[in-house]
PDB file of N, CA and C in Angstrom:
ATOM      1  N   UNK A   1      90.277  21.177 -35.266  1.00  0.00           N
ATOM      2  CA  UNK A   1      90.569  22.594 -35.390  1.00  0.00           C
ATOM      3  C   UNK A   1      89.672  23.237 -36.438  1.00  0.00           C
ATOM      4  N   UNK A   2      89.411  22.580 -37.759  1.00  0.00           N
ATOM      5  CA  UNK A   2      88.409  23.214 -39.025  1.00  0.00           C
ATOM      6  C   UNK A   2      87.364  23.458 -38.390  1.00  0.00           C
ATOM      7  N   UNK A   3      86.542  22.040 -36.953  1.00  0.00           N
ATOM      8  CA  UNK A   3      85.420  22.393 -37.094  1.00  0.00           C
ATOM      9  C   UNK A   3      85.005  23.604 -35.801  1.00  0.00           C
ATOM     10  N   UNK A   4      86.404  24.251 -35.315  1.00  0.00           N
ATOM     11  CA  UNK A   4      86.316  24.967 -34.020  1.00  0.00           C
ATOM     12  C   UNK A   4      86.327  26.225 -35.165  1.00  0.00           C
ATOM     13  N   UNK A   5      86.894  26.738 -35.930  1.00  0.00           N
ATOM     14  CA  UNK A   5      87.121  28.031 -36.896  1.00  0.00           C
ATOM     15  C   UNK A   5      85.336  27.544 -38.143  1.00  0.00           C
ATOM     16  N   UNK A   6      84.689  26.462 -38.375  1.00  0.00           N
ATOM     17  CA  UNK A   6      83.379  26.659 -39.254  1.00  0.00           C
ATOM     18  C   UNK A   6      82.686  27.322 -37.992  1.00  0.00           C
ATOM     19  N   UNK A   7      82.886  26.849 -36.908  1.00  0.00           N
ATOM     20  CA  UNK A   7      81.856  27.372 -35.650  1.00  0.00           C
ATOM     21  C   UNK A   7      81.790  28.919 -35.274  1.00  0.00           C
ATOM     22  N   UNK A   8      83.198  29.152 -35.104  1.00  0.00           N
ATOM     23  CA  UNK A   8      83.533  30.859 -35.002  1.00  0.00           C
ATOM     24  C   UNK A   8      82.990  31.211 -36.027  1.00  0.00           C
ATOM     25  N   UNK A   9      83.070  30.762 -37.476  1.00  0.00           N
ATOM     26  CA  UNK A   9      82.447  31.557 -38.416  1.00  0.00           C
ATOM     27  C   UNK A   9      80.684  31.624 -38.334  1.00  0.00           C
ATOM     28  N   UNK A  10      80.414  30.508 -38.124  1.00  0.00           N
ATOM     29  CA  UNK A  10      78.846  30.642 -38.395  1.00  0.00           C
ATOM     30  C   UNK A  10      78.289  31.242 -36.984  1.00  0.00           C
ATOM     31  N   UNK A  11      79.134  31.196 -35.738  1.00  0.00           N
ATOM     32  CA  UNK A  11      78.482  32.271 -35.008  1.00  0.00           C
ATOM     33  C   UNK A  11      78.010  33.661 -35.153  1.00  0.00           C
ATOM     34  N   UNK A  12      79.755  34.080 -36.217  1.00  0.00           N
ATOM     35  CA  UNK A  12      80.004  35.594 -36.646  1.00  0.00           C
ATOM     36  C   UNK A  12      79.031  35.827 -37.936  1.00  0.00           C
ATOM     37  N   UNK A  13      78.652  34.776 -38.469  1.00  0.00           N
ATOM     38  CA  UNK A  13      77.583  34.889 -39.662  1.00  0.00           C
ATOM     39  C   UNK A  13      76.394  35.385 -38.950  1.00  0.00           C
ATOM     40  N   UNK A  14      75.780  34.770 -37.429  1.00  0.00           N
ATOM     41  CA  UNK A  14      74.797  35.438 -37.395  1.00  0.00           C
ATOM     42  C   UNK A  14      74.202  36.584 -36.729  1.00  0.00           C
ATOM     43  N   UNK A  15      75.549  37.200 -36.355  1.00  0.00           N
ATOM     44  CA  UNK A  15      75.433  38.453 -35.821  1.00  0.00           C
ATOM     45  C   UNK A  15      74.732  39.622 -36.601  1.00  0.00           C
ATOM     46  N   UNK A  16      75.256  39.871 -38.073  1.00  0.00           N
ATOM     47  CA  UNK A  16      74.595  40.612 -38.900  1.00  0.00           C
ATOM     48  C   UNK A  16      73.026  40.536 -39.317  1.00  0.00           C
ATOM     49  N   UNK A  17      72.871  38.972 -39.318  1.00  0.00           N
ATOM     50  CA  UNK A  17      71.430  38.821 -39.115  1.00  0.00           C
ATOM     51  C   UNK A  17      70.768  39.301 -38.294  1.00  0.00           C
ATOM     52  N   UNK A  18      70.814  39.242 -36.610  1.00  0.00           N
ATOM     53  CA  UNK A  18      69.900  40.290 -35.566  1.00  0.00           C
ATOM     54  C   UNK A  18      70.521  41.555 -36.138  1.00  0.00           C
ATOM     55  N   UNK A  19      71.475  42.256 -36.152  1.00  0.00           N
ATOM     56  CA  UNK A  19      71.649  43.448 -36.343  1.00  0.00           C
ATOM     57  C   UNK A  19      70.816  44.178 -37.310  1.00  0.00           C
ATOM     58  N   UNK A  20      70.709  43.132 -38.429  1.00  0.00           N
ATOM     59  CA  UNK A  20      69.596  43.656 -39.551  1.00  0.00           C
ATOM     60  C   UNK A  20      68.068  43.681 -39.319  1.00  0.00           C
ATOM     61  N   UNK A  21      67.698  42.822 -38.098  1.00  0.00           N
ATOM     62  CA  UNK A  21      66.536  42.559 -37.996  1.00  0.00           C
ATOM     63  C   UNK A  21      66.322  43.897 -36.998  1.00  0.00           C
ATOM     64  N   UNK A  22      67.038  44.410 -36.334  1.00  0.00           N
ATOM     65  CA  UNK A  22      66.862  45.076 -34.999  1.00  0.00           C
ATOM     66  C   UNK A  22      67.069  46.677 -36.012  1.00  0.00           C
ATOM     67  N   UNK A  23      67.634  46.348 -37.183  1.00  0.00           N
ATOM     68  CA  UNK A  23      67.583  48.073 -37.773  1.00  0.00           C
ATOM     69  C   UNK A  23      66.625  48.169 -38.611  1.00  0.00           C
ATOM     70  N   UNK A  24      66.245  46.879 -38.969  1.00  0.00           N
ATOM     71  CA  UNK A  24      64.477  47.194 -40.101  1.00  0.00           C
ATOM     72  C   UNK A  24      63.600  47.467 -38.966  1.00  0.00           C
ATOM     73  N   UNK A  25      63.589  46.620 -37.804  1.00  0.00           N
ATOM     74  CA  UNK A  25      62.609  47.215 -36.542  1.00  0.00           C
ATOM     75  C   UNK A  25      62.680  48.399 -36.326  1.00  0.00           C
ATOM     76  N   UNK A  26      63.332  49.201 -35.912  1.00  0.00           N
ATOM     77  CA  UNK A  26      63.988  50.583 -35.212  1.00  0.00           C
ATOM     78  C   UNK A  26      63.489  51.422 -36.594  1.00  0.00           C
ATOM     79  N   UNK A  27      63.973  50.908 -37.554  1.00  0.00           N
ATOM     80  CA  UNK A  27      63.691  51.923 -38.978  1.00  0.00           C
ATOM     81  C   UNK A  27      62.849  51.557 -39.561  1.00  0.00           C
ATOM     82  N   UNK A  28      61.374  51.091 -39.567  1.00  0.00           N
ATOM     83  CA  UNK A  28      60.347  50.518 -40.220  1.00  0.00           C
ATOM     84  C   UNK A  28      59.638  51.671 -41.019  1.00  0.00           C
ATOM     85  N   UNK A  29      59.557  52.821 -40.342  1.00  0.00           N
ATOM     86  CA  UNK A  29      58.879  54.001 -40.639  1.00  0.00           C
ATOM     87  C   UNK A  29      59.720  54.633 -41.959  1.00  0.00           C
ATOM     88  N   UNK A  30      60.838  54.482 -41.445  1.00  0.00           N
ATOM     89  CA  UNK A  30      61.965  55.278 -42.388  1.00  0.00           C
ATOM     90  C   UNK A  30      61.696  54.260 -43.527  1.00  0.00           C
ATOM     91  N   UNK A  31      62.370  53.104 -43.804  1.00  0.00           N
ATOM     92  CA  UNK A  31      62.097  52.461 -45.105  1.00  0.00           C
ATOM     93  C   UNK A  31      60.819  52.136 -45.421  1.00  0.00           C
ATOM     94  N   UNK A  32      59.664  52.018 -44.934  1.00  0.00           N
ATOM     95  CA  UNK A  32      58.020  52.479 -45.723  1.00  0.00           C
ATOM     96  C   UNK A  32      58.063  53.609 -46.602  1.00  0.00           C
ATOM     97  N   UNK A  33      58.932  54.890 -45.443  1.00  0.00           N
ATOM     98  CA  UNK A  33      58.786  56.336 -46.446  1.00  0.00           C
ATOM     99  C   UNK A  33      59.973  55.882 -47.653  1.00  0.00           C
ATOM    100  N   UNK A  34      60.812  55.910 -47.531  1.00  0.00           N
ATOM    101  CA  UNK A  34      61.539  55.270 -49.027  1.00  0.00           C
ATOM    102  C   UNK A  34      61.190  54.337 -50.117  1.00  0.00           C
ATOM    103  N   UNK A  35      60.477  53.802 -49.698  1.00  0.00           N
ATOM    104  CA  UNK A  35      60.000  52.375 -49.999  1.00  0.00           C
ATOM    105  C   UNK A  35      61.458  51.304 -50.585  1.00  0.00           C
ATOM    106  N   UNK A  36      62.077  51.447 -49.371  1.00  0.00           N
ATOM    107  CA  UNK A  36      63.056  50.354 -49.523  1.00  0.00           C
ATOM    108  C   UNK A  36      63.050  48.818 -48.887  1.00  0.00           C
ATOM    109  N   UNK A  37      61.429  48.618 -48.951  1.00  0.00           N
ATOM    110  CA  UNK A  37      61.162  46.856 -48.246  1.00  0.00           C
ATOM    111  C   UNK A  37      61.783  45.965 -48.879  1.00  0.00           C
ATOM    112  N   UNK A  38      62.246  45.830 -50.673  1.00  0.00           N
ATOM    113  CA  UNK A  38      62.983  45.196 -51.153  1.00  0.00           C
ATOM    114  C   UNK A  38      64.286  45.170 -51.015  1.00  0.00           C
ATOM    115  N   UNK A  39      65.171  45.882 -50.877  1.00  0.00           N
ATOM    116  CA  UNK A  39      65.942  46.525 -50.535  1.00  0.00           C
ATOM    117  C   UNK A  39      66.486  45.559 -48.922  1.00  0.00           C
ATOM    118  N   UNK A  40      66.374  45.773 -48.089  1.00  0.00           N
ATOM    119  CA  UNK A  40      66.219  45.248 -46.677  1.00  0.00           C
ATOM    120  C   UNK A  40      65.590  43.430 -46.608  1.00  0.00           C
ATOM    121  N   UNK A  41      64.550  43.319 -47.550  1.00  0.00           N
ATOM    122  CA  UNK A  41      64.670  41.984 -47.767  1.00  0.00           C
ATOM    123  C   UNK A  41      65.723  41.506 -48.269  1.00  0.00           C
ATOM    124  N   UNK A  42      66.410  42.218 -49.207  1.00  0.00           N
ATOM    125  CA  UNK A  42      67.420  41.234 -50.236  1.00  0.00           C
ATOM    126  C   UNK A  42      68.869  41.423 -48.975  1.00  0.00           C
ATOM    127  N   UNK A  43      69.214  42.325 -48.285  1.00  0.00           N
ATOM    128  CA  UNK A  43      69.832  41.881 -47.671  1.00  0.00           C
ATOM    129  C   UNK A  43      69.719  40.936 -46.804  1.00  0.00           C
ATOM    130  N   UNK A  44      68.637  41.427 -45.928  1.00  0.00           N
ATOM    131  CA  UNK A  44      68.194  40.243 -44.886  1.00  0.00           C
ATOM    132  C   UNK A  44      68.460  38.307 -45.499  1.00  0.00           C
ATOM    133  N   UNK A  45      67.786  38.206 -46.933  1.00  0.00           N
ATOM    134  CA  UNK A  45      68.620  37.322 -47.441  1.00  0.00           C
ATOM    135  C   UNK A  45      69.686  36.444 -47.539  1.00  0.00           C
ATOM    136  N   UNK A  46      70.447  37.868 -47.932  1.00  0.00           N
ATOM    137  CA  UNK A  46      71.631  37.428 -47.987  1.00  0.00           C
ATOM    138  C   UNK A  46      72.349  36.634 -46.790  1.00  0.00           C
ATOM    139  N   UNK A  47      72.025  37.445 -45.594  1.00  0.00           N
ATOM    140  CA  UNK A  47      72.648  37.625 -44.298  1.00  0.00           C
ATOM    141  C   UNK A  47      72.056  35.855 -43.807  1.00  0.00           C
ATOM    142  N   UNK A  48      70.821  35.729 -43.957  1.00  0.00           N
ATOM    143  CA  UNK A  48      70.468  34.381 -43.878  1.00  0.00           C
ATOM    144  C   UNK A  48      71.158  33.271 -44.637  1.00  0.00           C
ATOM    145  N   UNK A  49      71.183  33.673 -45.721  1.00  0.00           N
ATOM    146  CA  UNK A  49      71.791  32.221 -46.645  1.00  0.00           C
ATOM    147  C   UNK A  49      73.241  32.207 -46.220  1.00  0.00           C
ATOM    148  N   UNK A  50      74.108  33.280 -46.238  1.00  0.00           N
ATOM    149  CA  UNK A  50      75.611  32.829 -45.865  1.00  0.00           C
ATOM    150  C   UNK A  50      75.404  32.435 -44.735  1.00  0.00           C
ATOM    151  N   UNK A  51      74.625  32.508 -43.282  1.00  0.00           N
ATOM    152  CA  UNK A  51      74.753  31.985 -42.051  1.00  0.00           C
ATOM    153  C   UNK A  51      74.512  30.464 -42.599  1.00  0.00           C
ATOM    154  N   UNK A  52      73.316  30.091 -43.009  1.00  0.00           N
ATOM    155  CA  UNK A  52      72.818  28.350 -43.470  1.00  0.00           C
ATOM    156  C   UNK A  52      73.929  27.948 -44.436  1.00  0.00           C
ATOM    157  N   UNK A  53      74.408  28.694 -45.187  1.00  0.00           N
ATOM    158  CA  UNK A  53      75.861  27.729 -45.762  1.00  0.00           C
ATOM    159  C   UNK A  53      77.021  27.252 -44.454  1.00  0.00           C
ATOM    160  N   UNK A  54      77.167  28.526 -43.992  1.00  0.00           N
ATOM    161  CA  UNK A  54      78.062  27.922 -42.971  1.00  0.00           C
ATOM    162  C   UNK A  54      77.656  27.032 -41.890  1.00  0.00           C
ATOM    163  N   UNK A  55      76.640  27.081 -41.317  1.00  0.00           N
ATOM    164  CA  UNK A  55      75.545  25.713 -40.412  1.00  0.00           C
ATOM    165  C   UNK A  55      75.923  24.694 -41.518  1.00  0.00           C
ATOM    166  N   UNK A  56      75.423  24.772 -42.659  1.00  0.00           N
ATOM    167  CA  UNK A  56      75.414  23.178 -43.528  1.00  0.00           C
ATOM    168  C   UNK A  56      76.772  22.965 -43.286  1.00  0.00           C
ATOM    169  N   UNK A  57      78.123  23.796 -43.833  1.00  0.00           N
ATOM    170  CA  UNK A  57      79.187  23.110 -43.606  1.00  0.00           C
ATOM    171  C   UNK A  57      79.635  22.666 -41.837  1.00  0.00           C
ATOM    172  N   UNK A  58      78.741  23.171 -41.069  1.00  0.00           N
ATOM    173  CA  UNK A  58      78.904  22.937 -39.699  1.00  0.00           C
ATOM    174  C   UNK A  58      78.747  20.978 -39.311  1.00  0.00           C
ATOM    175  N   UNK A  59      77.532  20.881 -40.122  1.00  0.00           N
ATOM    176  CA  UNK A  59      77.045  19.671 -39.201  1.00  0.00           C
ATOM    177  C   UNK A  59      77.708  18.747 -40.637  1.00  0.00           C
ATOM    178  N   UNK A  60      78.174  18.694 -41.845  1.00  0.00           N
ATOM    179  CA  UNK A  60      79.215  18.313 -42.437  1.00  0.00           C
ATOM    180  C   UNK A  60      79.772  17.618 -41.642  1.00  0.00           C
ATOM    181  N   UNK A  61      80.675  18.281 -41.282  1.00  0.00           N
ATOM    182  CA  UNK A  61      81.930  18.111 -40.432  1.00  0.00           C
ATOM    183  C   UNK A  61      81.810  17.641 -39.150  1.00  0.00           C
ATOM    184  N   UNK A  62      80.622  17.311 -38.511  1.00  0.00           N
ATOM    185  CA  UNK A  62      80.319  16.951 -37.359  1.00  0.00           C
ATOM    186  C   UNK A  62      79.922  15.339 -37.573  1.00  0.00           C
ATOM    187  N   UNK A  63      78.967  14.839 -38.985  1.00  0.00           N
ATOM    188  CA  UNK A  63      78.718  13.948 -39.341  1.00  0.00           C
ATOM    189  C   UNK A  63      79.624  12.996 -39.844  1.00  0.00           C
ATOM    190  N   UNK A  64      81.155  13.470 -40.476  1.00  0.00           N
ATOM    191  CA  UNK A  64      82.271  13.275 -41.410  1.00  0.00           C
ATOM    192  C   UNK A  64      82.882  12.859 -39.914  1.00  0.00           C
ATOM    193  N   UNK A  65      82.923  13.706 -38.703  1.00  0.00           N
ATOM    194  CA  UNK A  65      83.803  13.031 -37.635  1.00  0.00           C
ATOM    195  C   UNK A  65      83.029  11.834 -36.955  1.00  0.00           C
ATOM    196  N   UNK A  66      81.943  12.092 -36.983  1.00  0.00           N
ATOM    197  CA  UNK A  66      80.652  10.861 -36.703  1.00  0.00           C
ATOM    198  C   UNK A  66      81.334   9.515 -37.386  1.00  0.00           C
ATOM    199  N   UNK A  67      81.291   9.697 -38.419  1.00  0.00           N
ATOM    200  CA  UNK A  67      81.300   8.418 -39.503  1.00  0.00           C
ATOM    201  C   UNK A  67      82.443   7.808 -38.913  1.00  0.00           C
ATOM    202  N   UNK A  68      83.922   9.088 -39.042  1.00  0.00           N
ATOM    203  CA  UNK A  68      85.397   8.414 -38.496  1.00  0.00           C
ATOM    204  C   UNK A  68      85.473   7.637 -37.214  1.00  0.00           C
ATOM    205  N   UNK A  69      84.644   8.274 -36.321  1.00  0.00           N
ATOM    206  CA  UNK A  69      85.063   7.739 -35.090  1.00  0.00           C
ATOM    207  C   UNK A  69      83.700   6.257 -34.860  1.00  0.00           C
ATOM    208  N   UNK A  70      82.330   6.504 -35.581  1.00  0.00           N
ATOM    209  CA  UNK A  70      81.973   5.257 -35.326  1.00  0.00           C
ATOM    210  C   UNK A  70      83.083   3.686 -36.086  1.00  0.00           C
ATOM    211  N   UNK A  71      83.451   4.450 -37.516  1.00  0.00           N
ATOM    212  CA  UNK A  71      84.784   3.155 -38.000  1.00  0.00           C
ATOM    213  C   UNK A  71      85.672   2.811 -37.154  1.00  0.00           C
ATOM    214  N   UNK A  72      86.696   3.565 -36.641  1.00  0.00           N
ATOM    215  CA  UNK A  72      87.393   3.346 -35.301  1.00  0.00           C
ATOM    216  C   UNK A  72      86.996   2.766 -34.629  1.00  0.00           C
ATOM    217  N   UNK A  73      85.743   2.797 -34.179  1.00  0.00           N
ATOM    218  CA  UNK A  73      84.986   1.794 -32.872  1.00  0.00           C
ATOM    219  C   UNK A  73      84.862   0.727 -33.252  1.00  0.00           C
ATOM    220  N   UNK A  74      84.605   0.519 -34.828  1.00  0.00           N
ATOM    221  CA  UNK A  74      83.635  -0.441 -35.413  1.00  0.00           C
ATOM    222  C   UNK A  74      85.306  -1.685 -35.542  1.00  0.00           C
ATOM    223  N   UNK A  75      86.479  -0.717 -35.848  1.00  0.00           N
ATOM    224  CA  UNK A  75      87.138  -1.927 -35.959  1.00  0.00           C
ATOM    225  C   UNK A  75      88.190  -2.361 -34.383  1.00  0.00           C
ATOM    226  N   UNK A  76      87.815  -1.523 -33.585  1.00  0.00           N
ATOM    227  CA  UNK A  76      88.364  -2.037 -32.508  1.00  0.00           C
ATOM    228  C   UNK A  76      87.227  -3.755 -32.016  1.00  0.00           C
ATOM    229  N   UNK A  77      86.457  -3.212 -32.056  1.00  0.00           N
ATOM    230  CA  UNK A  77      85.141  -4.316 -31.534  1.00  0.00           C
ATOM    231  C   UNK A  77      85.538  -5.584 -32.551  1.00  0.00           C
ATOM    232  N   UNK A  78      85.659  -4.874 -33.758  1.00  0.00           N
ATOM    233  CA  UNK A  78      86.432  -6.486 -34.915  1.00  0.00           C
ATOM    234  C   UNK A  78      87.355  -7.340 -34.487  1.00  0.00           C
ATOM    235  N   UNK A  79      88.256  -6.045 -33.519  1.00  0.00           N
ATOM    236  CA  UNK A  79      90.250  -6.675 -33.639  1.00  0.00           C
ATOM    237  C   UNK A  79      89.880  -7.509 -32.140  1.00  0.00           C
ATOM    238  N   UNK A  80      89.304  -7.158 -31.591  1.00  0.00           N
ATOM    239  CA  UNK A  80      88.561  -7.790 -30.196  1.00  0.00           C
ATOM    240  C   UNK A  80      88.071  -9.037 -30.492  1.00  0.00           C
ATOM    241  N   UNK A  81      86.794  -8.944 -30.957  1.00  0.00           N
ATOM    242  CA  UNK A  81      86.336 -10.007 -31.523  1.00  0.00           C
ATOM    243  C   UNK A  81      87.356 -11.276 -31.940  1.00  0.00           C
ATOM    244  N   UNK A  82      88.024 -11.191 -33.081  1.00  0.00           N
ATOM    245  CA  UNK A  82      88.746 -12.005 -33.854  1.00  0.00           C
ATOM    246  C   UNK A  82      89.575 -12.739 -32.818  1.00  0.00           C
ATOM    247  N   UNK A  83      90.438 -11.564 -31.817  1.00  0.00           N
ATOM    248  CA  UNK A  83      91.254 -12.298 -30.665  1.00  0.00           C
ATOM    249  C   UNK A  83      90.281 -13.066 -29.615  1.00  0.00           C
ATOM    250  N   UNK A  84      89.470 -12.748 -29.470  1.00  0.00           N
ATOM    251  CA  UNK A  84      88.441 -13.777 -28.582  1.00  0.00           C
ATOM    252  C   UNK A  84      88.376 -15.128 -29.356  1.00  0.00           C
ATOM    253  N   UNK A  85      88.401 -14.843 -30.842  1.00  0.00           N
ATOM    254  CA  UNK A  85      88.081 -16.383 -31.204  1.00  0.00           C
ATOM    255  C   UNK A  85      89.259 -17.112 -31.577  1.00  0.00           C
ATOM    256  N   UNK A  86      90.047 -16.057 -31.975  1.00  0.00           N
ATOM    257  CA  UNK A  86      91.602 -16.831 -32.036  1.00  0.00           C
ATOM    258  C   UNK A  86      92.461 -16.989 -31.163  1.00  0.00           C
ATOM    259  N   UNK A  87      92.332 -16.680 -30.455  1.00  0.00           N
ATOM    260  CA  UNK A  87      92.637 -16.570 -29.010  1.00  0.00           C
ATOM    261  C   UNK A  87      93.212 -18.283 -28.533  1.00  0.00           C
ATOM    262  N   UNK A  88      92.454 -19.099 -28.935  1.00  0.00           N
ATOM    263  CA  UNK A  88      93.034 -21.019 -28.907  1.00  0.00           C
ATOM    264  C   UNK A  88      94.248 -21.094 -29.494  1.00  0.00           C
ATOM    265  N   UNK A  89      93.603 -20.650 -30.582  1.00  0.00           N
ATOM    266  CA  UNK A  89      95.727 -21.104 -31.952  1.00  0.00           C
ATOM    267  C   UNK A  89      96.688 -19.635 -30.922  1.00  0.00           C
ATOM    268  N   UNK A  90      95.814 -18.547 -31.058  1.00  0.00           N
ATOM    269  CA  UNK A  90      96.978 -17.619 -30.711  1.00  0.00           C
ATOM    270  C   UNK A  90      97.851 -17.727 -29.333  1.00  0.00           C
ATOM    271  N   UNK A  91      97.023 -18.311 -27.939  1.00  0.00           N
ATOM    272  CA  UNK A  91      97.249 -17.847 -26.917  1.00  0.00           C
ATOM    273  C   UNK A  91      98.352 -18.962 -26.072  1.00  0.00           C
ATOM    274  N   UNK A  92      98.843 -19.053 -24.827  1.00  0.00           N
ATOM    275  CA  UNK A  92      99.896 -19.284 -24.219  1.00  0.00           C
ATOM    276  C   UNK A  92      99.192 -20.901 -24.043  1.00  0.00           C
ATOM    277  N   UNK A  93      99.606 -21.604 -24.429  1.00  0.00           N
ATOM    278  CA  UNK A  93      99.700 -23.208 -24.355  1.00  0.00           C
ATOM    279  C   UNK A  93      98.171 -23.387 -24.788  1.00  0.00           C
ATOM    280  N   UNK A  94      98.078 -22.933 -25.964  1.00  0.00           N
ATOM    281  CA  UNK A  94      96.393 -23.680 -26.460  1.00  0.00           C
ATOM    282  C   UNK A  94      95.468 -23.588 -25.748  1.00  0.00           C
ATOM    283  N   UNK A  95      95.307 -22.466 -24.937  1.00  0.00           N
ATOM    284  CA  UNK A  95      94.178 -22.519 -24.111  1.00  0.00           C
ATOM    285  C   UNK A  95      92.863 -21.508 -24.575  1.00  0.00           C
ATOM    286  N   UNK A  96      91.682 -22.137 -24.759  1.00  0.00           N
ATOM    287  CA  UNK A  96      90.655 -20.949 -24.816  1.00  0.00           C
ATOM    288  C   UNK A  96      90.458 -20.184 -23.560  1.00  0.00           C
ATOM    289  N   UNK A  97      90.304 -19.156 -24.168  1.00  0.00           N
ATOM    290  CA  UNK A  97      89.480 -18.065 -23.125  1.00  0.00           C
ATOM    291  C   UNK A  97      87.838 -18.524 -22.667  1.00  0.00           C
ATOM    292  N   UNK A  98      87.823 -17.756 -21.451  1.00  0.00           N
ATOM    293  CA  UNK A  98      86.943 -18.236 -20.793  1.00  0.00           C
ATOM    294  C   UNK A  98      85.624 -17.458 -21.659  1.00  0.00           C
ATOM    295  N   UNK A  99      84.160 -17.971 -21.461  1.00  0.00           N
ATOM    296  CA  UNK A  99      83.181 -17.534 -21.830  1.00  0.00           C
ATOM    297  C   UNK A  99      82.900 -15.881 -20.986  1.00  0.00           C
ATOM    298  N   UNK A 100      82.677 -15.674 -19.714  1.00  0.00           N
ATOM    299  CA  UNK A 100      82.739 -14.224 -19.536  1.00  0.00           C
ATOM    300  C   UNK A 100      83.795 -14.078 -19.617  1.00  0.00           C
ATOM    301  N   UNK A 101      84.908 -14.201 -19.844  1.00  0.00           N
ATOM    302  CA  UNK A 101      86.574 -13.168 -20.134  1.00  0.00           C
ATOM    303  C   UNK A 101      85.930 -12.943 -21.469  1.00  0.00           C
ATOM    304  N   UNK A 102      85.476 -13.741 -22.275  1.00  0.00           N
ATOM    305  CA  UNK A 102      85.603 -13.216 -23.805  1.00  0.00           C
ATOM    306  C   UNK A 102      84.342 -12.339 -23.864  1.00  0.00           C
ATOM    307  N   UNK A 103      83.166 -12.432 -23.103  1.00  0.00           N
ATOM    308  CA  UNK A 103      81.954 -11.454 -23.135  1.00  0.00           C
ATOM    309  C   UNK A 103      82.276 -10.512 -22.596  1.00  0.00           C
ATOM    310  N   UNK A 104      82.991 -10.239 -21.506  1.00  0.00           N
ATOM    311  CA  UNK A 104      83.660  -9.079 -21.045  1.00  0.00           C
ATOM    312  C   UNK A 104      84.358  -8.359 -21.947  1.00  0.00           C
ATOM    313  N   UNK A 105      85.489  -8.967 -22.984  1.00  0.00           N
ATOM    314  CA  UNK A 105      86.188  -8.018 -23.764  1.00  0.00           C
ATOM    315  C   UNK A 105      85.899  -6.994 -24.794  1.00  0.00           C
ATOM    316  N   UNK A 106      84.649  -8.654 -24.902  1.00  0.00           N
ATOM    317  CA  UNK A 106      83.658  -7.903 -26.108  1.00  0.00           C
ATOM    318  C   UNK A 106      82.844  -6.398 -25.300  1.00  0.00           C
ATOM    319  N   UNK A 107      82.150  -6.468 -24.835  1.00  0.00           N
ATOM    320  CA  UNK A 107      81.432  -5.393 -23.603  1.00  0.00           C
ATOM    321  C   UNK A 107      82.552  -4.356 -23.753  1.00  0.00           C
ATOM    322  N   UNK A 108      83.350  -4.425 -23.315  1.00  0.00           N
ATOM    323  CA  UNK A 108      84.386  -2.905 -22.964  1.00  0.00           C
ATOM    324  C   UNK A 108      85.221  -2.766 -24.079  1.00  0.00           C
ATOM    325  N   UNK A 109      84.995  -3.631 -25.533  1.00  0.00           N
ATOM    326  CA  UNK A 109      84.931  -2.820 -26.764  1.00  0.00           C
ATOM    327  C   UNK A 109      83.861  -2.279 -27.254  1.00  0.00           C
ATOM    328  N   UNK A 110      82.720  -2.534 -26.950  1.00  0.00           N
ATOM    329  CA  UNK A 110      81.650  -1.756 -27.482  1.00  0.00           C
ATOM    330  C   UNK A 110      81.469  -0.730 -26.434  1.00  0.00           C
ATOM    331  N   UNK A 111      81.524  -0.873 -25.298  1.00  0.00           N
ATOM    332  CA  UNK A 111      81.784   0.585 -24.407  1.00  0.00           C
ATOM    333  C   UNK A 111      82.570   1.635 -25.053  1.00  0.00           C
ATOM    334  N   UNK A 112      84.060   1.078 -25.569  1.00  0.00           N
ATOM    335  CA  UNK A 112      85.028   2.054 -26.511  1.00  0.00           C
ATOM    336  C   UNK A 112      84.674   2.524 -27.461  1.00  0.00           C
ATOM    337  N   UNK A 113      83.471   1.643 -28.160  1.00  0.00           N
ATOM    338  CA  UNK A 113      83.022   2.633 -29.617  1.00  0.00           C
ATOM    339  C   UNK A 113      82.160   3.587 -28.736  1.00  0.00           C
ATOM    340  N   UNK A 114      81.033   3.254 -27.886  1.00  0.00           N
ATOM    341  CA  UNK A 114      79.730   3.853 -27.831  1.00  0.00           C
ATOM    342  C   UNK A 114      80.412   5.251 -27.064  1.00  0.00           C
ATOM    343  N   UNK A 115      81.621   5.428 -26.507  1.00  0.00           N
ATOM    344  CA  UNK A 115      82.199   6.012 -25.531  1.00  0.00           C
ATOM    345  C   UNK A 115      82.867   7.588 -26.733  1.00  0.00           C
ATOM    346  N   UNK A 116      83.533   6.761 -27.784  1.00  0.00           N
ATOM    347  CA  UNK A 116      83.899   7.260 -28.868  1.00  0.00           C
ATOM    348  C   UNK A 116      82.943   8.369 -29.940  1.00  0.00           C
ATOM    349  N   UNK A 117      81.863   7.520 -29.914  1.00  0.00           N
ATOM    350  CA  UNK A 117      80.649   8.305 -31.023  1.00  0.00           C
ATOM    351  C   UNK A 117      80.136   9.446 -30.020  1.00  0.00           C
ATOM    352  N   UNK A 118      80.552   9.445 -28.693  1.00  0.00           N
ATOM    353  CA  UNK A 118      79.806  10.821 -27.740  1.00  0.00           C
ATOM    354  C   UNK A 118      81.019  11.955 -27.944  1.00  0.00           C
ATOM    355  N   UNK A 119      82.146  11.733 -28.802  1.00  0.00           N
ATOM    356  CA  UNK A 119      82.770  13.038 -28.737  1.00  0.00           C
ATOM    357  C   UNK A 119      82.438  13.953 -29.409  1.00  0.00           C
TER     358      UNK A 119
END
């Protein structure tokens, strides 16, 4: 939900930016005769840097869910793993698992991470 409301914001951040660019265009003549080029830069500025704060906190939060969901993957593929090898002491009358049953499990836990890091 935070990173659906940073998104609405940094869209709405860069609306004022074209708007400013499209009224120094339209009014170029007018602020030459004033000489307000500083003026129109320092906003233009402004209008830029609050959009790139909110982008930086954008991909933040995109990288922060990155990290969570590759760990999630990272320990499903573990809890997998471990039962493939414990699987002798753990399983129904001492039996190992077969060599593809256990390459298989492994496979469609790393499908679950790699499946995971595309959200």
């Amino acid at each position: 939900r935070a990173g659906r409301e940073i998104q609405r914001l940094a869209s709405k951040a860069r609306s004022p930016i074209y708007q400013g660019v499209d009224e120094a265009i339209v009014g170029v003549t007018t602020i030459r005769a004033y000489d307000k080029q500083g003026y129109f830069m320092a906003q233009n500025e402004r209008r830029v840097s609050r959009s790139l704060r909110l982008d930086f906190t954008q991909m933040g939060c995109q990288k922060w869910l990155g990290f969570r969901l590759k760990m999630l993957g990272s320990i499903v593929s573990t809890v997998v793993a471990l039962l493939v090898v414990l699987h002798r002491y753990l399983g129904p009358l001492g039996r190992a698992i077969s060599g593809p049953a256990a390459g298989l499990a492994l496979r469609y836990a790393q499908q679950l991470s790699n499946a995971m890091e595309g959200i």
